[in-house]
Protein backbone atom coordinates (compact mmCIF):
# COMPACT_ATOMS: atom_id res chain seq x y z
CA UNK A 1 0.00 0.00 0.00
CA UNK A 2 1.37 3.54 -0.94
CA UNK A 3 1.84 5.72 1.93
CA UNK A 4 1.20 9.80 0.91
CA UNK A 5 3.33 12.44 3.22
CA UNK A 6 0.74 13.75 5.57
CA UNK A 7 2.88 16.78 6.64
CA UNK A 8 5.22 18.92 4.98
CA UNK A 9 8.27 21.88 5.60
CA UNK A 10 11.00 23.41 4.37
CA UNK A 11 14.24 23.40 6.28
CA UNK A 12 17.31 25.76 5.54
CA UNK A 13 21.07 24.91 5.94
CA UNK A 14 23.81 27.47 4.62
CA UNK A 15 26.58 25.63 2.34
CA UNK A 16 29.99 27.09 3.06
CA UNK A 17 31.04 25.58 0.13
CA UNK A 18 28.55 26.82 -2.54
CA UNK A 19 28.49 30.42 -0.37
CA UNK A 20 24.69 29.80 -0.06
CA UNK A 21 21.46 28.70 1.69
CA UNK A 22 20.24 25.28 0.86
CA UNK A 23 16.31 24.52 1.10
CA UNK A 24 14.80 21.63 1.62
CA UNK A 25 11.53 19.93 1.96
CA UNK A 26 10.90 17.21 4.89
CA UNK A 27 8.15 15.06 5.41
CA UNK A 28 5.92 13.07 7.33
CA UNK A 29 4.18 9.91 6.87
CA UNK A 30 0.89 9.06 8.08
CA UNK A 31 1.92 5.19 9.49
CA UNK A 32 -1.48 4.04 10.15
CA UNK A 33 -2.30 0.70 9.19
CA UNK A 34 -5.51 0.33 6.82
CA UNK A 35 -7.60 -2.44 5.22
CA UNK A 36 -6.31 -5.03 7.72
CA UNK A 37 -8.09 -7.64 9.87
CA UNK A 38 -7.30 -7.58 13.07
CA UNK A 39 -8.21 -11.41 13.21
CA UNK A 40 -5.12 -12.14 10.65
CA UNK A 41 -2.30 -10.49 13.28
CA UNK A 42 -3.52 -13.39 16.04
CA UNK A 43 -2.83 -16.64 16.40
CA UNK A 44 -5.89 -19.04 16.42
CA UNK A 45 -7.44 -22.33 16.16
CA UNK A 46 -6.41 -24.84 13.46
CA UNK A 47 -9.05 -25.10 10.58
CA UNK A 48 -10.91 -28.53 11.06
CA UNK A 49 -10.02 -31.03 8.81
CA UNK A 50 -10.90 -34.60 7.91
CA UNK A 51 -8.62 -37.45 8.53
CA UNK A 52 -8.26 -40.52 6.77
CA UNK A 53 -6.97 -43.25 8.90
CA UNK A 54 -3.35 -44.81 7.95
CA UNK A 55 -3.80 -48.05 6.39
CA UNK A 56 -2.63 -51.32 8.66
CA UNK A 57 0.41 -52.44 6.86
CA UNK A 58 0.95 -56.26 5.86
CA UNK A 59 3.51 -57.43 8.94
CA UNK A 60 6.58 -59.51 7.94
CA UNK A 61 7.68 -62.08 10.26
CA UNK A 62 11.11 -62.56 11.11
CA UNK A 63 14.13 -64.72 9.25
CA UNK A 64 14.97 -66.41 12.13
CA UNK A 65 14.65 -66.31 16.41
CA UNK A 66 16.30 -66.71 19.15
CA UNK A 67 15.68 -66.86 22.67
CA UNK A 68 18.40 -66.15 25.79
CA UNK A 69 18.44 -67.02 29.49
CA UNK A 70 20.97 -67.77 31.72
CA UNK A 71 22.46 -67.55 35.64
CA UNK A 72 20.00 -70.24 36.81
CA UNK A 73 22.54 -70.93 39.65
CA UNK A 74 21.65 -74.84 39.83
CA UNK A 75 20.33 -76.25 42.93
CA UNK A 76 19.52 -72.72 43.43
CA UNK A 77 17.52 -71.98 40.84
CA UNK A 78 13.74 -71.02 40.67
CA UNK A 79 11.66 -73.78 39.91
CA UNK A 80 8.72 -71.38 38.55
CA UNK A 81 11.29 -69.09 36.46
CA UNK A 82 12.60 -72.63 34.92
CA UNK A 83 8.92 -73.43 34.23
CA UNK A 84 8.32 -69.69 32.75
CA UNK A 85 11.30 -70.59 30.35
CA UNK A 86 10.26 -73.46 28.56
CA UNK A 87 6.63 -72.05 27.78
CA UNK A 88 8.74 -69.22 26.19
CA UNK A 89 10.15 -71.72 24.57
CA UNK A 90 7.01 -74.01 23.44
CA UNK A 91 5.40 -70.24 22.51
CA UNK A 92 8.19 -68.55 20.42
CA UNK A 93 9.85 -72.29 18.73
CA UNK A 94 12.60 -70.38 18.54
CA UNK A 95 15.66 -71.24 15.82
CA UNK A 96 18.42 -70.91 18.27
CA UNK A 97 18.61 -71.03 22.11
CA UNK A 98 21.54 -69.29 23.75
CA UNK A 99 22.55 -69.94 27.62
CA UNK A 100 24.72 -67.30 28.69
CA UNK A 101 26.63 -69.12 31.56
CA UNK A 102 26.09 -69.79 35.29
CA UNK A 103 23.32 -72.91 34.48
CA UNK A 104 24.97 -74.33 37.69
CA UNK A 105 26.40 -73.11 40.79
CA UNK A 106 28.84 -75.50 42.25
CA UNK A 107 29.21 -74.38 45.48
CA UNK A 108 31.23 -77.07 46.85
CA UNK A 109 34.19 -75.94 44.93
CA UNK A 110 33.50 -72.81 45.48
CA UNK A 111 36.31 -69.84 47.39
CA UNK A 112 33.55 -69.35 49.88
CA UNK A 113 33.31 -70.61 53.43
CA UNK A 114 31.48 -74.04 52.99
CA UNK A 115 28.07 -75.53 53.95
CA UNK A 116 27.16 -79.01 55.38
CA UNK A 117 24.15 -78.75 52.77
CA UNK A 118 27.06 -78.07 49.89
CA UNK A 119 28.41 -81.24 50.55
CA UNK A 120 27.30 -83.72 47.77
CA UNK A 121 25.17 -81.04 45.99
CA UNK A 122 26.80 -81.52 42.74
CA UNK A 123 25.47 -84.89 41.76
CA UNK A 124 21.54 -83.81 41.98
CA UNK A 125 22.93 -80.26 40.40
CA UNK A 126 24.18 -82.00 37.12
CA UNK A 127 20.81 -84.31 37.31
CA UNK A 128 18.70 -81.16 37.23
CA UNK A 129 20.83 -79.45 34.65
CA UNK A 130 20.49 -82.42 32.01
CA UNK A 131 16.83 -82.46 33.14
CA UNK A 132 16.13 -79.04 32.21
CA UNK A 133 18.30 -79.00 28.74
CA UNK A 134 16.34 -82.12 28.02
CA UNK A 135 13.23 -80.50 28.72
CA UNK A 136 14.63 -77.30 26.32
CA UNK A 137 15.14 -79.74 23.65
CA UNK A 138 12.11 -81.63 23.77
CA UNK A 139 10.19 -78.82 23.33
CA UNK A 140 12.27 -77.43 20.65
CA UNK A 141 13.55 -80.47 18.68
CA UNK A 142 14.76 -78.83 15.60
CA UNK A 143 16.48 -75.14 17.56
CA UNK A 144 20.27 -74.97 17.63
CA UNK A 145 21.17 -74.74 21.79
CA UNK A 146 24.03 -73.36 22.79
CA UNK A 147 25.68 -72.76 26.43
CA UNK A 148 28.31 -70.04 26.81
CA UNK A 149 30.17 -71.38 29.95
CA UNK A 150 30.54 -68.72 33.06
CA UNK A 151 33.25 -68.77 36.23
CA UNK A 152 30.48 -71.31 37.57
CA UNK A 153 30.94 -73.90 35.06
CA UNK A 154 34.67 -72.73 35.36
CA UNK A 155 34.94 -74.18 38.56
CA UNK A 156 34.45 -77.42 38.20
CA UNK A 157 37.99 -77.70 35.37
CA UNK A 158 39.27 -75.18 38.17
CA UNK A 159 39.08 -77.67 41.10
CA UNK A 160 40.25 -80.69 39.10
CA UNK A 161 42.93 -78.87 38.34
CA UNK A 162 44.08 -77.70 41.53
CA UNK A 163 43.27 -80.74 43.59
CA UNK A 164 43.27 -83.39 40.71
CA UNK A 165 45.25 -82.66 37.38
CA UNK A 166 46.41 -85.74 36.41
CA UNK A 167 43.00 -87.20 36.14
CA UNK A 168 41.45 -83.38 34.33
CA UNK A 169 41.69 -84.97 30.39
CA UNK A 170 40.59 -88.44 31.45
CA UNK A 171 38.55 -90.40 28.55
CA UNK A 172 37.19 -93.59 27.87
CA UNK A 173 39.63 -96.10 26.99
CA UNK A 174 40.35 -95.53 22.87
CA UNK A 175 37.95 -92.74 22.67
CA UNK A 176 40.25 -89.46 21.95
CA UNK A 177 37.11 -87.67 20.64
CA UNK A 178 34.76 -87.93 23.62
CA UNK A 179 34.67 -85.80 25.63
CA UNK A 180 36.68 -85.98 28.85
CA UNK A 181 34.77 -87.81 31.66
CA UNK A 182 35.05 -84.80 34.40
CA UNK A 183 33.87 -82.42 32.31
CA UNK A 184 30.80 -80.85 32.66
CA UNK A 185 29.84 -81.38 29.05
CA UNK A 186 30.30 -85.28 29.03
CA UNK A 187 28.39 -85.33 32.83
CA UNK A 188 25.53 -83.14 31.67
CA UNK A 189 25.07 -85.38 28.30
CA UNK A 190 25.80 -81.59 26.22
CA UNK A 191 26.49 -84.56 23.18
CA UNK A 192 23.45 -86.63 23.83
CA UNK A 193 21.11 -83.71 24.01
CA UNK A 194 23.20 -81.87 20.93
CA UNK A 195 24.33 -78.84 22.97
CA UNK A 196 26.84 -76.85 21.57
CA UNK A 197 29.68 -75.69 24.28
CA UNK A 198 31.28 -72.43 24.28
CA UNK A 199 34.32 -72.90 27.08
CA UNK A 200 37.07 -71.30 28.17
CA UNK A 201 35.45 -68.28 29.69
CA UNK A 202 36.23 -65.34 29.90
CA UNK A 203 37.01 -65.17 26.78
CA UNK A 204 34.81 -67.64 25.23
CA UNK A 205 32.55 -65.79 22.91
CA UNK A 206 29.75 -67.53 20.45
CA UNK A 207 28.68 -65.40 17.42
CA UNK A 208 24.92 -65.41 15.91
CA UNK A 209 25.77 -62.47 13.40
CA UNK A 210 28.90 -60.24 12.12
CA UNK A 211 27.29 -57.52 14.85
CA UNK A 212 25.38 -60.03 17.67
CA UNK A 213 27.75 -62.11 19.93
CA UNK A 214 27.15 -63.66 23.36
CA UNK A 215 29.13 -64.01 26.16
CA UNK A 216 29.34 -64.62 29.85
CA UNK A 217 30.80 -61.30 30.83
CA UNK A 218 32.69 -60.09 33.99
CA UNK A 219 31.11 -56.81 34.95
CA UNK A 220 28.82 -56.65 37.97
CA UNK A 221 28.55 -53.04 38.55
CA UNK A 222 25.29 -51.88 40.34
CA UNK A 223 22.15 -49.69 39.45
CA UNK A 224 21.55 -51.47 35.84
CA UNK A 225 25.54 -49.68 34.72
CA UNK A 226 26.88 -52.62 33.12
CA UNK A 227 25.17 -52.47 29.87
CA UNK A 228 26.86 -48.80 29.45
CA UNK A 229 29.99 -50.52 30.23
CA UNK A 230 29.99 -53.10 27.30
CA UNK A 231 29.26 -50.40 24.95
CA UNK A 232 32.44 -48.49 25.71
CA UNK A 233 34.15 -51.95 25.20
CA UNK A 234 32.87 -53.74 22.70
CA UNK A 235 32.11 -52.65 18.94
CA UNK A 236 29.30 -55.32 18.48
CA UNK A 237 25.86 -55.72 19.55
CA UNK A 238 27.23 -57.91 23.05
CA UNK A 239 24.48 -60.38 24.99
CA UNK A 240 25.79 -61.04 28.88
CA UNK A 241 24.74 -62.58 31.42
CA UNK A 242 26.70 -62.30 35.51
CA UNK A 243 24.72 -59.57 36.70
CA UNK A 244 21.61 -61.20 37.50
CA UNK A 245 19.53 -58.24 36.29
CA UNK A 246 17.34 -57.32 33.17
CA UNK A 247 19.46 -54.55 31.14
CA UNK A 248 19.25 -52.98 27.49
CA UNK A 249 20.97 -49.98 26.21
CA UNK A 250 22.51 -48.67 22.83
CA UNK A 251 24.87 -46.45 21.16
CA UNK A 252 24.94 -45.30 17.87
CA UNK A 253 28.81 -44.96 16.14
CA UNK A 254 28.93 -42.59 13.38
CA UNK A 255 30.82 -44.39 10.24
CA UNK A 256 31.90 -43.31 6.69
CA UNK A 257 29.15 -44.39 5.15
CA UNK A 258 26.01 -44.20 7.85
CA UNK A 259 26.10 -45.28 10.89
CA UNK A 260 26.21 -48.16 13.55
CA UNK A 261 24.20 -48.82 16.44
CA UNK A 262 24.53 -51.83 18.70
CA UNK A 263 23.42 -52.64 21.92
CA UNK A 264 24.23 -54.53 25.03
CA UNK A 265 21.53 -56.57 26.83
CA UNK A 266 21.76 -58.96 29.74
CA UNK A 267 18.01 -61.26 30.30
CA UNK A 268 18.23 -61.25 33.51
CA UNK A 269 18.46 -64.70 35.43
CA UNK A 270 16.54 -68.05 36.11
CA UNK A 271 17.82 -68.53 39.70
CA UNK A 272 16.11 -67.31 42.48
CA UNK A 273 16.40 -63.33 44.23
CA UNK A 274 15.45 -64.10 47.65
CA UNK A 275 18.79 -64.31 48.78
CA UNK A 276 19.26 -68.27 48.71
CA UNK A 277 22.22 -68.31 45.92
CA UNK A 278 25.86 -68.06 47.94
CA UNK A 279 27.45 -65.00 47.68
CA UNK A 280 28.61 -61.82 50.39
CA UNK A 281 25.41 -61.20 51.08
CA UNK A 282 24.10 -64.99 51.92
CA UNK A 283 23.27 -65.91 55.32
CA UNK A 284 21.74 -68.24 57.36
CA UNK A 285 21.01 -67.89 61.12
CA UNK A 286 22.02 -70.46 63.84
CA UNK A 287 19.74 -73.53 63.42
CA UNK A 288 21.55 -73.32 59.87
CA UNK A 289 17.76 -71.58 58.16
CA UNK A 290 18.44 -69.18 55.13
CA UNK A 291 17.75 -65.55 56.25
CA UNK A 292 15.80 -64.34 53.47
CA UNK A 293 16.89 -60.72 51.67
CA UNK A 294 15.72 -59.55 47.84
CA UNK A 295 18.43 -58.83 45.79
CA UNK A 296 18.76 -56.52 43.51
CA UNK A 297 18.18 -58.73 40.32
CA UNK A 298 15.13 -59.98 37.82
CA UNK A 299 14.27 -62.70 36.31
CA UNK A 300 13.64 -63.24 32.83
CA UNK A 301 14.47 -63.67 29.34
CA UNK A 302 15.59 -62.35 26.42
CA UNK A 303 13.61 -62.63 22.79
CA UNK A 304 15.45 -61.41 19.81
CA UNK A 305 14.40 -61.20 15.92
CA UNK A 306 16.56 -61.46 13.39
CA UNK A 307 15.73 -60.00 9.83
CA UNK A 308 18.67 -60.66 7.79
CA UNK A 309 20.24 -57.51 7.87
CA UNK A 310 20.03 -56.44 11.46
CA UNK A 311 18.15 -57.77 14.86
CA UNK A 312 15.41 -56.36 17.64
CA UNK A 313 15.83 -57.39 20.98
CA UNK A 314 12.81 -58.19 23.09
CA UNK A 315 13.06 -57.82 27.14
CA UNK A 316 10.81 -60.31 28.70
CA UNK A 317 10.69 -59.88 32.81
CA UNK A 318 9.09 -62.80 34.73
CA UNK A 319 6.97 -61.09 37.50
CA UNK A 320 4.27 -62.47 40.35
CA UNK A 321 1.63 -62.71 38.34
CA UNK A 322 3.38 -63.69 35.10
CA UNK A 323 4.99 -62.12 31.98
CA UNK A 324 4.22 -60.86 28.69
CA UNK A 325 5.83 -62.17 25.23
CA UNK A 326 4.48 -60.82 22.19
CA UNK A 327 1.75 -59.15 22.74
CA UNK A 328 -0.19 -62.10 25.27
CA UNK A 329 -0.10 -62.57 28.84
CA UNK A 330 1.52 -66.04 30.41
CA UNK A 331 1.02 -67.22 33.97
C-alpha cells in the first residue's frame, strides 16, 4: 500500500562551500495501518479437517529367532522361572537357544566358606541341569542350543585342576574324541542332548551375526551400569549374562558411510532373588535356616528377531503374576 506524506516543511542549511542557503523539503508519513483484519495479526485455532486413517500395513515375520536365558545358579535356581522358560520356549519355537553361563552353581568348589548342605550337591545339580536342557530340547527339537560357559561352570575344570590334574583330560579307553569324563559337558550329556559348548570363559565368545555375539561377561557393577559398560568396550551388539539383572541400552557410532548402532543386553536370570544363591550377602542364622533378603536382580528372558540384515531385541521380565511375550499374557 502507498503511503502519501501527511505533513510537509521546508528546512534551511547554509553551504559554506557553494556560499549559499540550501532549502529543503521534509516530510511526514501518516503510518497508520488500513484495510487489515485484526483477526489475521492473532494466532488461532487450526481449521478442522478430515482425517483418513493410515492403512494397517501387511507385517513380515522374522528370518529367524532366538531366545536367551541364563544364571539359573543350579540347585539354586527357581523352579517357577525354569517353568516360565520353557513355555517361552514351546510359545516362540525359537531357531536358536543361547545360555549365557552360570546354568549351575557348584558351590562345593567354590572360594567361599562351605556348607554341610554343599556337601554332595553336585550330583543332583548335574541331574537337574540335564533335566532341564532335556526338557529345552524336547520342546524345541529342531532349535540350535548353545551354552556359553561362566566362572560357575569354570569351577568345576578349576578344582580338578588344583586338587586333581592328572586325572582333568581323562577319557574312555580308545575314545580321543569324547569328551573328557570330568567335564561338565560329558556329565551333563551336552552330546546326547546336541548342545553346543562355548568354554574357556572369559574369553569364550559364540557369534549369531557379524554384529550379535554372546558371552558370559565379567562386569557386575550396580544400578543397571553394566550395559553402558559393554558399549564403551565392545564394537558389536554384546548379549551377557553375571549380573543377574534385566538390562538394554545402545549407542549409535557414526561411520563413513552411515552409521552403527549396537546394543548390550543382559536377560536377567533363572535362579532365584530371595537371597538363597551363595554369595557376600548370603546368610543363614544359627539352626543353619536361610535368612531371606531380595536382591537386587530380575528374572527373565531375552527374545530377539533377526531380519537378515540387522536384529530387535525383546526384554521379557518374569513377574508375580506372570509375563508378557508378544503381545499375550503367560502365567
Amino acid at each position: 500500500m502507498e503511503q502519501k506524506p501527511a505533513k510537509s516543511w521546508e528546512a534551511g542549511a547554509f553551504d559554506r562551500e557553494k556560499g549559499e542557503w540550501v532549502h529543503t523539503t521534509l516530510h511526514s508519513y501518516d503510518h497508520t495501518v488500513e484495510d487489515v483484519d485484526i483477526h489475521d495479526l492473532v494466532v488461532s485455532r487450526a481449521a478442522p479437517t478430515k482425517i483418513t486413517p493410515t492403512r494397517r500395513g501387511k507385517a513380515f515375520r522374522s528370518d529367524a529367532r532366538t531366545l536367551v536365558a541364563g544364571d539359573a545358579q543350579i540347585p539354586f535356581h527357581d523352579q517357577e522361572a525354569f517353568d516360565r522358560f520353557q513355555k517361552a520356549v514351546v510359545e516362540t519355537q525359537p531357531d536358536n537357544i543361547v545360555f549365557v553361563g552360570d546354568m549351575v552353581d557348584l558351590p562345593s568348589m567354590s572360594r567361599f566358606a562351605q556348607r554341610t548342605e554343599w556337601v554332595g550337591s553336585t550330583q543332583g545339580a548335574i541331574d537337574t541341569y540335564h533335566n532341564f536342557l532335556a526338557q529345552t530340547r524336547a520342546n524345541a527339537p529342531d532349535a540350535n542350543i548353545s551354552v556359553v560357559h561362566g566362572n560357575h561352570e569354570q569351577r568345576m575344570d578349576d578344582y580338578v585342576r588344583k586338587n586333581a590334574a592328572e586325572v582333568l583330560g581323562l577319557r574312555r579307553a580308545n575314545a580321543a574324541h569324547e569328551l573328557a569324563v570330568l567335564t561338565l559337558q560329558y556329565l551333563v550329556r551336552y552330546d546326547d542332548l546336541e548342545i553346543n559348548s562355548i568354554d574357556g570363559y572369559p574369553n569364550g565368545t559364540l557369534w549369531l551375526e557379524d554384529n550379535l555375539k554372546a558371552i558370559h561377561g565379567t562386569n557386575v557393577a550396580k544400578g543397571g551400569s553394566n550395559a553402558a559398560k559393554y558399549l564403551k568396550e565392545e564394537r558389536e551388539t554384546t548379549l551377557y549374562g553375571h549380573t543377574h539383572r534385566q538390562e538394554l541400552a545402545y549407542r549409535t557410532f557414526p561411520r563413513r558411510i552411515g552409521q552403527l548402532t549396537i546394543a548390550a543386553a543382559s536377560p536377567g536370570c533363572l535362579a532365584r532373588t530371595d537371597g538363597a544363591v551363595p554369595g557376600f550377602r548370603h546368610t543363614v542364622d544359627s539352626q543353619g535356616v536361610l535368612v531371606k533378603r531380595a536382591e537386587d536382580w530380575q528374572q527373565g528372558l531375552i527374545v530377539i528377531d533377526h531380519n537378515g540384515s540387522n536384529h530387535h531385541i525383546q526384554p521379557v521380565m518374569f513377574q508375580e503374576d506372570g509375563f508378557y511375550l508378544d503381545g499375550k499374557r503367560h502365567e
